[in-house]
C-alpha atoms as a PDB file:
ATOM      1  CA  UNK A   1     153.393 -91.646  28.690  1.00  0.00           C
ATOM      2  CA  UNK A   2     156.462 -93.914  28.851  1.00  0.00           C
ATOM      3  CA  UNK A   3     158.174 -93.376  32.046  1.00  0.00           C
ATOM      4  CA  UNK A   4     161.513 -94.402  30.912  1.00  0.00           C
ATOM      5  CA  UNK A   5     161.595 -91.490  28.624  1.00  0.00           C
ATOM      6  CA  UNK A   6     159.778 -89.187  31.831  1.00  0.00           C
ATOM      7  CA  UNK A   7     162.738 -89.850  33.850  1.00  0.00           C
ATOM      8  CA  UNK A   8     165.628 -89.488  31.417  1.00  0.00           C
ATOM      9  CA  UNK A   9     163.920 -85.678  30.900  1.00  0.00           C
ATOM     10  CA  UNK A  10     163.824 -85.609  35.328  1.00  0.00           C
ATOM     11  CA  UNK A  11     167.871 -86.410  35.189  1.00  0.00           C
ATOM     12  CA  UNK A  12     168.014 -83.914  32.933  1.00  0.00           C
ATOM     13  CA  UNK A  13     165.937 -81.527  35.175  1.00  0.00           C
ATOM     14  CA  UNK A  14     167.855 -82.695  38.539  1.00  0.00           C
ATOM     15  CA  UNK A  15     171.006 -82.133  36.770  1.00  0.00           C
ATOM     16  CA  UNK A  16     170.248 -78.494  35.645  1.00  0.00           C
ATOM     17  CA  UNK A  17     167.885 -76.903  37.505  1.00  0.00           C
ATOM     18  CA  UNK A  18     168.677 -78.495  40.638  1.00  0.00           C
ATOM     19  CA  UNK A  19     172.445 -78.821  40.171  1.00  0.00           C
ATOM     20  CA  UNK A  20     172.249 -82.560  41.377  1.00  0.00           C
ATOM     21  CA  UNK A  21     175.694 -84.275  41.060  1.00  0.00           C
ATOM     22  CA  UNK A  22     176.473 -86.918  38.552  1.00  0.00           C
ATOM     23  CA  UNK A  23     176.725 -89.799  41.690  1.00  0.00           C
ATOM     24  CA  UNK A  24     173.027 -88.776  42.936  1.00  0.00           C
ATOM     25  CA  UNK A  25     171.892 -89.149  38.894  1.00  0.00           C
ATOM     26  CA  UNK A  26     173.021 -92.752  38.481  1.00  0.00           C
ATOM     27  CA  UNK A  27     171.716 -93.352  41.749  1.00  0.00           C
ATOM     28  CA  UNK A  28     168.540 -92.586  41.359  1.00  0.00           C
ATOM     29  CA  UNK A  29     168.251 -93.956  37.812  1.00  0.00           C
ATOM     30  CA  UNK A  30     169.279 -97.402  39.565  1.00  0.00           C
ATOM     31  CA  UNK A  31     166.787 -97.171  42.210  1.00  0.00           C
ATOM     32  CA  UNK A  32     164.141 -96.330  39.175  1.00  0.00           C
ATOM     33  CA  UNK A  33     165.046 -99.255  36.971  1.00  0.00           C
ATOM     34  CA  UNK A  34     164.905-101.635  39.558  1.00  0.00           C
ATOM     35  CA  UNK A  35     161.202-100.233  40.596  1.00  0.00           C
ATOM     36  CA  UNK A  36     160.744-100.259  36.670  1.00  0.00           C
ATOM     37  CA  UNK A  37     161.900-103.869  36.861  1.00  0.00           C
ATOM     38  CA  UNK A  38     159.445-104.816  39.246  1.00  0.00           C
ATOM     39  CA  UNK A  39     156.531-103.055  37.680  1.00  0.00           C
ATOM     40  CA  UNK A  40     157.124-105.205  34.797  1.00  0.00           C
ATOM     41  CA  UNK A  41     157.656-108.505  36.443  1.00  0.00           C
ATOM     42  CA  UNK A  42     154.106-107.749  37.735  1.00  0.00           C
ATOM     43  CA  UNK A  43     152.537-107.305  34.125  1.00  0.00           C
ATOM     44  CA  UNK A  44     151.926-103.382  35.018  1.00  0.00           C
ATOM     45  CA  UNK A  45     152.090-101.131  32.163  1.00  0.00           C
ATOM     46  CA  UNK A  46     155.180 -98.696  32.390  1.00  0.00           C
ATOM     47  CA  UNK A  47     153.218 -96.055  32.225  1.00  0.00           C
ATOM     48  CA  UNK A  48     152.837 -92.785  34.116  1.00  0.00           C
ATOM     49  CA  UNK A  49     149.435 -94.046  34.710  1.00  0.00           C
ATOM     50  CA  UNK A  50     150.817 -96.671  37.148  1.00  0.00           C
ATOM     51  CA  UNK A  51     151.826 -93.831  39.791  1.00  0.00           C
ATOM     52  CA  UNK A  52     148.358 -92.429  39.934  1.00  0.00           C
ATOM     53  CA  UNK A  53     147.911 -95.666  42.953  1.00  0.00           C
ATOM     54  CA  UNK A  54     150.315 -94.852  45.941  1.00  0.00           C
ATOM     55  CA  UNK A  55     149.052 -98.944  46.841  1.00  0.00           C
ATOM     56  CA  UNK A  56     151.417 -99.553  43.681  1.00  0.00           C
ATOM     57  CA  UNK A  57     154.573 -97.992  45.203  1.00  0.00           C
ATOM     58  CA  UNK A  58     153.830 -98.730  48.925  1.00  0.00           C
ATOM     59  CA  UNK A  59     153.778-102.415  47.797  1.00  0.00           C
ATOM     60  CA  UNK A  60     156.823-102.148  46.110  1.00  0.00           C
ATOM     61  CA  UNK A  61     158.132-100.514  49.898  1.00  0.00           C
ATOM     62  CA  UNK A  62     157.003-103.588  51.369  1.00  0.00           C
ATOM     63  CA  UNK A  63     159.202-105.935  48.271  1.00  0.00           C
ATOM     64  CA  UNK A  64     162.151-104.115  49.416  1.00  0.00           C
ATOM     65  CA  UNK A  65     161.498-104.618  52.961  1.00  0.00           C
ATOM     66  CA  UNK A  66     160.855-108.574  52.400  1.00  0.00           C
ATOM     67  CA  UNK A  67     164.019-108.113  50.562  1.00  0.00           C
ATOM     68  CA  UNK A  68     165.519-107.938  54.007  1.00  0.00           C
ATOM     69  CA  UNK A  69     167.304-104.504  52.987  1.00  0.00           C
ATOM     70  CA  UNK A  70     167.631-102.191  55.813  1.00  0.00           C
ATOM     71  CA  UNK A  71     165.336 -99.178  56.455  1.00  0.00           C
ATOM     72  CA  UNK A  72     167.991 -96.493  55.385  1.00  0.00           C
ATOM     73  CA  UNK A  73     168.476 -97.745  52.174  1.00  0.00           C
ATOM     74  CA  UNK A  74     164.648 -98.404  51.525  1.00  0.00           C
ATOM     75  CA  UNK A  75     164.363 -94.803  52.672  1.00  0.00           C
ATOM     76  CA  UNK A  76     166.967 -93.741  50.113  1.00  0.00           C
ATOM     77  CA  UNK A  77     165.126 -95.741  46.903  1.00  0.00           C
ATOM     78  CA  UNK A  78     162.033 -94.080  48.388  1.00  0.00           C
ATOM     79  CA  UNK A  79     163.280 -91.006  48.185  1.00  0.00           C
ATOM     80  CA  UNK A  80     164.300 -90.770  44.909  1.00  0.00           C
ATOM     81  CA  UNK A  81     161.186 -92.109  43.338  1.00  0.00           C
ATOM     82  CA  UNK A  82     159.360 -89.240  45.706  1.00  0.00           C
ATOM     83  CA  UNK A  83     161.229 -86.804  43.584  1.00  0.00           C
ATOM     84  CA  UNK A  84     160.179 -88.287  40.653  1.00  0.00           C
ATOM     85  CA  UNK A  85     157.063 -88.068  41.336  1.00  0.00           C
ATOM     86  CA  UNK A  86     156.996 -84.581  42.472  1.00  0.00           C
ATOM     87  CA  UNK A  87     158.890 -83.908  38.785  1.00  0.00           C
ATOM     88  CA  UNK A  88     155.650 -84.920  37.688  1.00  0.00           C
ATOM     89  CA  UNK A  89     153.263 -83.642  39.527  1.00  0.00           C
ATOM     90  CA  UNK A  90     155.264 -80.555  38.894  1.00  0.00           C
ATOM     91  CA  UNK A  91     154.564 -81.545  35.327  1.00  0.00           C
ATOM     92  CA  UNK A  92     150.929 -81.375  35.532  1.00  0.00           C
ATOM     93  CA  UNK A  93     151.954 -85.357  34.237  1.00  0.00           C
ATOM     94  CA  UNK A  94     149.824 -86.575  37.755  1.00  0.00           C
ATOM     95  CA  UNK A  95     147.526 -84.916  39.902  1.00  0.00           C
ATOM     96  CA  UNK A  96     149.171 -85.400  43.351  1.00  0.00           C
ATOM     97  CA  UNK A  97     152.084 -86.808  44.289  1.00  0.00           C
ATOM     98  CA  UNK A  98     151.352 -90.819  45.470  1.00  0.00           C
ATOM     99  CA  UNK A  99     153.766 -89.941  48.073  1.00  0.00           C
ATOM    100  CA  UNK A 100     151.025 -87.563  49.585  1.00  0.00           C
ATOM    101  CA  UNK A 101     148.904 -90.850  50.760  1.00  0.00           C
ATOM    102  CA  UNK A 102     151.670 -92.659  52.829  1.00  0.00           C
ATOM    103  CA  UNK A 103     154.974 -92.213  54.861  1.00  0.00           C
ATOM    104  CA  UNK A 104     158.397 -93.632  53.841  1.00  0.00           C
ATOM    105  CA  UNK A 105     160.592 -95.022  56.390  1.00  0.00           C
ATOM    106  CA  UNK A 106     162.193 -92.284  59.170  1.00  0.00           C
ATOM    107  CA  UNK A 107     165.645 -90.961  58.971  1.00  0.00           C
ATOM    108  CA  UNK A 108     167.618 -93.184  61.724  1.00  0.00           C
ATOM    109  CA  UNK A 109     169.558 -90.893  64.179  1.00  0.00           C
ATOM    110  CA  UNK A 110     173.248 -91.718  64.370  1.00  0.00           C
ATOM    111  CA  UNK A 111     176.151 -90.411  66.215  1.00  0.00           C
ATOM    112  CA  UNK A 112     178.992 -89.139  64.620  1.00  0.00           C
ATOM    113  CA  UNK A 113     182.004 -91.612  64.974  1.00  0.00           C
ATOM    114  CA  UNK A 114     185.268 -90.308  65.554  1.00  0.00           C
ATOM    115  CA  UNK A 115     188.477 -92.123  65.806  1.00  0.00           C
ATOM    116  CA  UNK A 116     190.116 -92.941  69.399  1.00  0.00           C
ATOM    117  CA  UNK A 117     192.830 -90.609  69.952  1.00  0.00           C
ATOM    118  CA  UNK A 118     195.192 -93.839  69.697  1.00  0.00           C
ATOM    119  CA  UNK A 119     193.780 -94.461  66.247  1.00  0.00           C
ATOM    120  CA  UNK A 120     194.015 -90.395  65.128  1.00  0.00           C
ATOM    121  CA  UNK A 121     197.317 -90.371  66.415  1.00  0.00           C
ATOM    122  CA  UNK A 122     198.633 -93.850  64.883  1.00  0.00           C
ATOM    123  CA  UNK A 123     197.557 -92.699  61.555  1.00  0.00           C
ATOM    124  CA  UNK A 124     199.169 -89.788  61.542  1.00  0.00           C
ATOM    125  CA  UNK A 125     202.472 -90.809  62.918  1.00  0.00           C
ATOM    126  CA  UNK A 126     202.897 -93.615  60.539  1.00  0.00           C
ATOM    127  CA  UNK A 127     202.093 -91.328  57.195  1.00  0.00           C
ATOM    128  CA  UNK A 128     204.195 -89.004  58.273  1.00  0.00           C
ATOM    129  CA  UNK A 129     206.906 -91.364  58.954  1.00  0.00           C
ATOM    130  CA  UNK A 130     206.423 -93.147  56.249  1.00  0.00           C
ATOM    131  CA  UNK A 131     206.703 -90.350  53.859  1.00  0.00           C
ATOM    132  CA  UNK A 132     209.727 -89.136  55.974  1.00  0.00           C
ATOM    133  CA  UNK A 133     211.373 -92.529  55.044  1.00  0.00           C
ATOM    134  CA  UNK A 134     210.192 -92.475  51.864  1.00  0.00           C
ATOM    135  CA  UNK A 135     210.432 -88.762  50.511  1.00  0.00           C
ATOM    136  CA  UNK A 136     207.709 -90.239  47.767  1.00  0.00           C
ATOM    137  CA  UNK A 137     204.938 -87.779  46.269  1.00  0.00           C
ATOM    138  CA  UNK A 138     202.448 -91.005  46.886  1.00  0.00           C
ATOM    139  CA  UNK A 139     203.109 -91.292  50.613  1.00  0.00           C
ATOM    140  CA  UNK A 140     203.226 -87.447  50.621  1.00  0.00           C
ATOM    141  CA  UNK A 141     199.551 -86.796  49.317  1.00  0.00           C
ATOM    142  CA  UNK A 142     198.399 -89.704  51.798  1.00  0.00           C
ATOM    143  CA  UNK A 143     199.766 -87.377  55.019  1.00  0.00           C
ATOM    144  CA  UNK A 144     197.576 -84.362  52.883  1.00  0.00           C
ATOM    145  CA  UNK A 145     194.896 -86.529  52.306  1.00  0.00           C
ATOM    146  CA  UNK A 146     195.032 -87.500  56.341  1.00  0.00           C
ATOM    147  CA  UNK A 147     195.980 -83.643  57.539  1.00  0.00           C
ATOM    148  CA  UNK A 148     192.609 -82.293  55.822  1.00  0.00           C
ATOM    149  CA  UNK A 149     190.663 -84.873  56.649  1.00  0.00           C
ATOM    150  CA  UNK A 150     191.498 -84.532  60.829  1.00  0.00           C
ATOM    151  CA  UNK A 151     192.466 -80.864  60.921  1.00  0.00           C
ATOM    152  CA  UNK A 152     190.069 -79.451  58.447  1.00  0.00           C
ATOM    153  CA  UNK A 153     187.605 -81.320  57.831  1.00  0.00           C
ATOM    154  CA  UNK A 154     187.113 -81.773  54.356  1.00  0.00           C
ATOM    155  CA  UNK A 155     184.458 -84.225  52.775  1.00  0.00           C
ATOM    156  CA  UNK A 156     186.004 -86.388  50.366  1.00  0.00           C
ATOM    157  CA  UNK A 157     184.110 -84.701  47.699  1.00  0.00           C
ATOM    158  CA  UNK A 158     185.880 -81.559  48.588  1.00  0.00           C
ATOM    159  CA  UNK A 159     189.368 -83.067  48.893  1.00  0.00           C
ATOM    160  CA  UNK A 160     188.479 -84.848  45.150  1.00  0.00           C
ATOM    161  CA  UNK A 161     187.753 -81.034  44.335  1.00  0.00           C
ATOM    162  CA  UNK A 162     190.580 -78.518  45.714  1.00  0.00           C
ATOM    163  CA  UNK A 163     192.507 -76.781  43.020  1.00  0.00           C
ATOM    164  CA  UNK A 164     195.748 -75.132  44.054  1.00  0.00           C
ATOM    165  CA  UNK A 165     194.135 -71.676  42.555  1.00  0.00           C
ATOM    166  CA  UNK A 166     191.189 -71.566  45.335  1.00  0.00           C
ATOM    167  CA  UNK A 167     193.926 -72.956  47.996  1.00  0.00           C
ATOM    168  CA  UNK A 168     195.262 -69.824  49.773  1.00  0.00           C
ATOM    169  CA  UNK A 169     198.425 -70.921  51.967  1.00  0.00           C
ATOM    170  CA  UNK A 170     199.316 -67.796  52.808  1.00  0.00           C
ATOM    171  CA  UNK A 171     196.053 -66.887  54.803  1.00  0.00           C
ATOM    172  CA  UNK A 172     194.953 -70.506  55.348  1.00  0.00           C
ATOM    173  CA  UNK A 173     191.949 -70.964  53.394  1.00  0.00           C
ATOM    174  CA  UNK A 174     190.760 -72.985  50.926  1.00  0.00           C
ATOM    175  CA  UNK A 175     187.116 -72.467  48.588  1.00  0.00           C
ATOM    176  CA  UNK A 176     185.995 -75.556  47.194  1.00  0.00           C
ATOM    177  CA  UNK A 177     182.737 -76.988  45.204  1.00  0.00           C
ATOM    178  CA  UNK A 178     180.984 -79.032  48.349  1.00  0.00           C
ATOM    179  CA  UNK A 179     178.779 -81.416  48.999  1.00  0.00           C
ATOM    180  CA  UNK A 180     175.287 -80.558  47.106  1.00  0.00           C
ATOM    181  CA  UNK A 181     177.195 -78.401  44.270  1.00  0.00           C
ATOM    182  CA  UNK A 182     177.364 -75.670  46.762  1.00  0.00           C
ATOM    183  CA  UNK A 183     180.351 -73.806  47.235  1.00  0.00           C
ATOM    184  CA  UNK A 184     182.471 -73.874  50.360  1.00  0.00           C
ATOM    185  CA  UNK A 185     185.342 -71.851  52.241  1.00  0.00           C
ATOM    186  CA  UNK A 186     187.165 -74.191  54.612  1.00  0.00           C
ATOM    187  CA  UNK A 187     190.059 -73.264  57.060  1.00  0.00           C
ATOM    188  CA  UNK A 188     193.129 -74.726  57.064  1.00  0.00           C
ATOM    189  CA  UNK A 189     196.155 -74.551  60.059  1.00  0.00           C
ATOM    190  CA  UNK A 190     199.473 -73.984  59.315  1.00  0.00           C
ATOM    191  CA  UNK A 191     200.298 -77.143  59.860  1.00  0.00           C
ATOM    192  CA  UNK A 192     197.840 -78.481  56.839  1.00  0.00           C
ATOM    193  CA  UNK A 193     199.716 -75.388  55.188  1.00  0.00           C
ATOM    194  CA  UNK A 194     202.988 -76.544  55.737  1.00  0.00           C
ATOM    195  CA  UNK A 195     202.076 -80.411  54.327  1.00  0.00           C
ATOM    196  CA  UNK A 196     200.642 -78.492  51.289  1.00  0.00           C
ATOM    197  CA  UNK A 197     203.122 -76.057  50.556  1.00  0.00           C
ATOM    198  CA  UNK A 198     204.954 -79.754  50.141  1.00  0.00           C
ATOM    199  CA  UNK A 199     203.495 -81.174  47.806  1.00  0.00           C
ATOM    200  CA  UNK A 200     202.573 -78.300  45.642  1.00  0.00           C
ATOM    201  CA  UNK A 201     206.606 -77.880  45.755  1.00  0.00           C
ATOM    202  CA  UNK A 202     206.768 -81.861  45.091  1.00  0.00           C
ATOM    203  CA  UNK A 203     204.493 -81.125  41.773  1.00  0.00           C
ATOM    204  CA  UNK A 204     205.983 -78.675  40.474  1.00  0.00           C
ATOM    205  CA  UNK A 205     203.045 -76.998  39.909  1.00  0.00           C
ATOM    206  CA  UNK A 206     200.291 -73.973  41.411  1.00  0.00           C
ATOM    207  CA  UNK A 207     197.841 -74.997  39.204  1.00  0.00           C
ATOM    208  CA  UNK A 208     194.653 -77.331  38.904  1.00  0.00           C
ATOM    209  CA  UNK A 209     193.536 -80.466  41.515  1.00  0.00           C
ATOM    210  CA  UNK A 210     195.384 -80.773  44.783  1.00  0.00           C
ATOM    211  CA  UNK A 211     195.159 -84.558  44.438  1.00  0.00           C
ATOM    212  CA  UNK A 212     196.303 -86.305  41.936  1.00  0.00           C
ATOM    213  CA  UNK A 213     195.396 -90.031  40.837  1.00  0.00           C
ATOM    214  CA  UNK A 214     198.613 -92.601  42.198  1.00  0.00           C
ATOM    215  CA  UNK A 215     199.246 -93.731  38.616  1.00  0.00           C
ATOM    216  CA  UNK A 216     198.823 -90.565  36.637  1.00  0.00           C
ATOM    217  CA  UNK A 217     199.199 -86.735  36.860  1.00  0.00           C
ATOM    218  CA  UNK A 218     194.793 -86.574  36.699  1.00  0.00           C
ATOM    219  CA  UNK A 219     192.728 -85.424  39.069  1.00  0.00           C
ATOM    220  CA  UNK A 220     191.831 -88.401  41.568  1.00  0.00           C
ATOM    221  CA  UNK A 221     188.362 -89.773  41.405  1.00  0.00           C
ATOM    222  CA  UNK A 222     186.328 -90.156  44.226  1.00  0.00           C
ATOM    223  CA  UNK A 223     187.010 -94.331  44.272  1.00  0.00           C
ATOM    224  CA  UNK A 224     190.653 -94.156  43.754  1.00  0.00           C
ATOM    225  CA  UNK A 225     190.644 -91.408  46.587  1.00  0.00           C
ATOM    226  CA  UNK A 226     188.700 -93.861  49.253  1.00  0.00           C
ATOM    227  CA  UNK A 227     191.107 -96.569  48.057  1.00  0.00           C
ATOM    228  CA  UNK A 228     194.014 -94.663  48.743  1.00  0.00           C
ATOM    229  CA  UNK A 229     193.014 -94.076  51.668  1.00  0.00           C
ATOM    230  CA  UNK A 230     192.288 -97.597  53.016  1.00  0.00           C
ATOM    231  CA  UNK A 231     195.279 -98.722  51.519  1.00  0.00           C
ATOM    232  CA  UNK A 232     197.267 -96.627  54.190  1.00  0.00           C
ATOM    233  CA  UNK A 233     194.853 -97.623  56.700  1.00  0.00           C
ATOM    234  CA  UNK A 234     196.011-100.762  56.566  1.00  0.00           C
ATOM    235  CA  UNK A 235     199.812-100.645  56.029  1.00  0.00           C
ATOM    236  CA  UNK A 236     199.163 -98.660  59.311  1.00  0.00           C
ATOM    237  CA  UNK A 237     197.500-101.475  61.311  1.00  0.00           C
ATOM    238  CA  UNK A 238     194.439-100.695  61.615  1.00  0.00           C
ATOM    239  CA  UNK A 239     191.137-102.128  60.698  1.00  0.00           C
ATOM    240  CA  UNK A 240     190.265-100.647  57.097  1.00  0.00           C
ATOM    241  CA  UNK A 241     186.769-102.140  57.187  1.00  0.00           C
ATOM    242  CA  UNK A 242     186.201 -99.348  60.309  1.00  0.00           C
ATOM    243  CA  UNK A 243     187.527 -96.702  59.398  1.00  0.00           C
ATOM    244  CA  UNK A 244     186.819 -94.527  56.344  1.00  0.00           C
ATOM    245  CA  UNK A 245     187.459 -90.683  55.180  1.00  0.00           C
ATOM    246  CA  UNK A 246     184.485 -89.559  56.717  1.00  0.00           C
ATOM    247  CA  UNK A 247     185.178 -90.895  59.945  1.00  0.00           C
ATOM    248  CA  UNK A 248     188.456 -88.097  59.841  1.00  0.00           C
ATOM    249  CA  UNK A 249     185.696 -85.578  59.640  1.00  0.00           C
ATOM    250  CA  UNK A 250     183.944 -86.541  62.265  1.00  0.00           C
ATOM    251  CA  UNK A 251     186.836 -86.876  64.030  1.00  0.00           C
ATOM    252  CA  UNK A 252     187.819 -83.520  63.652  1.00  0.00           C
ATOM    253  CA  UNK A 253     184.702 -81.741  64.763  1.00  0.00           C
ATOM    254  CA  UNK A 254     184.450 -83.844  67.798  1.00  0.00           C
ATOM    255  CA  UNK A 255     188.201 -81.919  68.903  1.00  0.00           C
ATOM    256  CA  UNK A 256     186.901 -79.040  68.321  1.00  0.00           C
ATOM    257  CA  UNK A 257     183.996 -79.249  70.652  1.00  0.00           C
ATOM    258  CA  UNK A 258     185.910 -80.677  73.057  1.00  0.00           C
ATOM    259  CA  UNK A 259     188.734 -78.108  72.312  1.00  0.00           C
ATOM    260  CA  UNK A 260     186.136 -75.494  73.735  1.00  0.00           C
ATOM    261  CA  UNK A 261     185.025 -74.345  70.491  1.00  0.00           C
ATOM    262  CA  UNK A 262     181.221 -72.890  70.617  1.00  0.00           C
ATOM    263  CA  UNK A 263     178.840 -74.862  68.902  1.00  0.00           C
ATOM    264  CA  UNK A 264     177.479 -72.752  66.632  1.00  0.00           C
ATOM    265  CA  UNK A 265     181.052 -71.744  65.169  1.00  0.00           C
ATOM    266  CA  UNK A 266     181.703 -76.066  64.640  1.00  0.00           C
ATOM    267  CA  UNK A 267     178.559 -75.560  63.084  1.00  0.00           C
ATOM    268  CA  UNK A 268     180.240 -72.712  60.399  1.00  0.00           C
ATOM    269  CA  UNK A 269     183.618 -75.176  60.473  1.00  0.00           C
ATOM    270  CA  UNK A 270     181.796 -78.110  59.189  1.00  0.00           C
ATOM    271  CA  UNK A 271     179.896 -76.442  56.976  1.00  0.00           C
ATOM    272  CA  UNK A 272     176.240 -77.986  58.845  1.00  0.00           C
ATOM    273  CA  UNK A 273     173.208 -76.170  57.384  1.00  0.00           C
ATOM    274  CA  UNK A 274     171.491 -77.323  60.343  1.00  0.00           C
ATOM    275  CA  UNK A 275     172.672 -77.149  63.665  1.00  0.00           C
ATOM    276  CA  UNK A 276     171.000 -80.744  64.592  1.00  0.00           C
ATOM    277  CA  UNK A 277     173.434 -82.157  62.427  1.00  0.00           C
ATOM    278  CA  UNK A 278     176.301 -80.202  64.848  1.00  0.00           C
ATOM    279  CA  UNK A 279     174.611 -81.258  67.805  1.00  0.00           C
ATOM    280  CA  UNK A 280     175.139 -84.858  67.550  1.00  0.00           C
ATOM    281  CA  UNK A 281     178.691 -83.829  68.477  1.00  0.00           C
ATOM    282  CA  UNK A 282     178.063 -82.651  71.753  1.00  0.00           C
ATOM    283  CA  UNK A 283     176.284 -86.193  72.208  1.00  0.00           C
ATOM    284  CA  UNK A 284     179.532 -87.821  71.214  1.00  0.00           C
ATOM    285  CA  UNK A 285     181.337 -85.861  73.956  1.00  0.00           C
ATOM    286  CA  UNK A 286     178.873 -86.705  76.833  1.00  0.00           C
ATOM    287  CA  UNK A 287     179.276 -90.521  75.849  1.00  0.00           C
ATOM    288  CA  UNK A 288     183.494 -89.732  75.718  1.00  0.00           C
ATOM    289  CA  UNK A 289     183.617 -87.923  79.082  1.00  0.00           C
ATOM    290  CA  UNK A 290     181.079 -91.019  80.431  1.00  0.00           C
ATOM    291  CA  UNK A 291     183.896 -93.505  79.773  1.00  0.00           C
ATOM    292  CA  UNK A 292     186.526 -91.463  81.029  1.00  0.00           C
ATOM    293  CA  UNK A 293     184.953 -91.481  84.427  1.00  0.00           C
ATOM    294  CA  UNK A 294     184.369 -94.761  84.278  1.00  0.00           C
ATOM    295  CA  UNK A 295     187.731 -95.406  83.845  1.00  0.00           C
ATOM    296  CA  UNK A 296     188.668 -93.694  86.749  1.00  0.00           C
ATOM    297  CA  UNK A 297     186.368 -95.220  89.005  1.00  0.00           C
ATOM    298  CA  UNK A 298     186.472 -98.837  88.199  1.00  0.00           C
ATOM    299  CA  UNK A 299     188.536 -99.848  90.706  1.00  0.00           C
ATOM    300  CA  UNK A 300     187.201 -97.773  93.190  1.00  0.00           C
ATOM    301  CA  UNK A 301     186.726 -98.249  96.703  1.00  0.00           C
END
């Protein structure tokens, strides 16, 4: 059976069943045209017949590591052709998955990375200020955009997704359509409140997305949020090729392990189904309180 056809009816399948977002779909239908690029360079049939040999997509593991691409993102084109596979197994379309017969490349640890408190701070005093100057609804949303980020900790894809209906300001907390379609309740301090009672006020409106594209009264994509973003990042100062949303995240459940917070209740904050994700915070402490006693004893006697 043709496998372009097989994997148009898997996005359909990931997109349904599984509730897969529209970004993973395109991704993995990249990652599968360029492995259905290389099976035909090859003079291999495109044919579900061609996954029945696991040697056929370990080699093509080993063209993407001569490619000199690094091991997460050969882990992530992996990955998505494992699910396609498993679709078909699934299927009754193949016997086994080839993935059963060999390992793809490990997850690589990292810490979180959260800004210096010079950085956090600079950010936030210059939005503010600017906006103060200003009194413009585009340098208003960028202090939002920053205040949920560092003292909420919203994902990107939930800031793209708040609607001033599931945004209670009067108790603090706001529901929103997360990160794997799953739905989450985030908390937000008064003074998040106070920046969004603000704006809603500078809309004119209670009703639909939070953030708005800079051009238009439409809900902000997920691009022309990150560009937003870096474009106040740099009027700021600071190095835009460092420092992205995420890194506010990560930013803000560093403070509140270091606030005194218990781990397991960062773990409900930021929304971590597992708590090894949350634990790489307390990591990102030990190194912080490292430095600072370095700091105070370089120059001792």
């Amino acid at each position: 059976m043709d496998l372009m056809d097989l994997h148009n009816d898997f996005s359909k399948y990931f997109a349904l069943e599984k509730g897969r977002t529209q970004g993973t779909i395109v991704t993995y239908k990249y990652n599968f045209n360029e492995f259905a690029r290389w099976i035909e360079i090859r003079g291999m049939p495109l044919d579900v017949s061609v996954l029945s040999d696991y040697r056929v997509l370990k080699n093509f593991m080993y063209y993407l590591f001569d490619r000199k691409l690094d091991k997460q993102t050969i882990r992530q084109r992996m990955l998505s052709l494992k699910s396609f596979c498993k679709y078909l197994s699934r299927e009754g379309l193949l016997e086994r998955n080839p993935f059963d017969r060999f390992d793809v490349p490990k997850k690589e640890k990292s810490l979180p990375k959260p800004l210096s408190d010079e950085h956090r701070d600079r950010l936030l005093t210059f939005t503010k200020s600017r906006y103060e100057k200003s009194k413009n609804i585009r340098d208003l949303q960028a202090v939002v955009m920053v205040e949920l980020g560092l003292k909420a900790g919203l994902r990107k894809g939930a800031m793209r997704n708040m609607l001033w209906e599931n945004t209670d300001l009067i108790n603090g907390f706001v529901r929103v359509i997360d990160k794997g379609q799953k739905e989450k309740c985030y908390v937000i301090p008064p003074s998040v409140v106070q920046w969004l009672k603000l704006l809603r006020l500078g809309r004119g409106s209670d009703r639909g997305h939070v953030l708005l594209s800079p051009r238009s009264r439409t809900p902000i994509s997920i691009t022309s949020l990150h560009d937003e973003f870096k474009r106040y990042v740099k009027l700021s100062g600071l190095d835009a090729t460092e420092i992205n949303l995420h890194r506010l995240r990560h930013t803000y459940g560093t403070n509140l392990f270091e606030g005194g917070i218990d781990i397991r209740d960062v773990q409900e904050a930021m929304g971590h189904e597992d708590i090894g994700s949350t634990l790489g915070y307390v990591e990102v402490s030990k190194t912080n309180l490292r430095e600072k006693i370095k700091r105070v004893f370089s120059n001792a006697k």
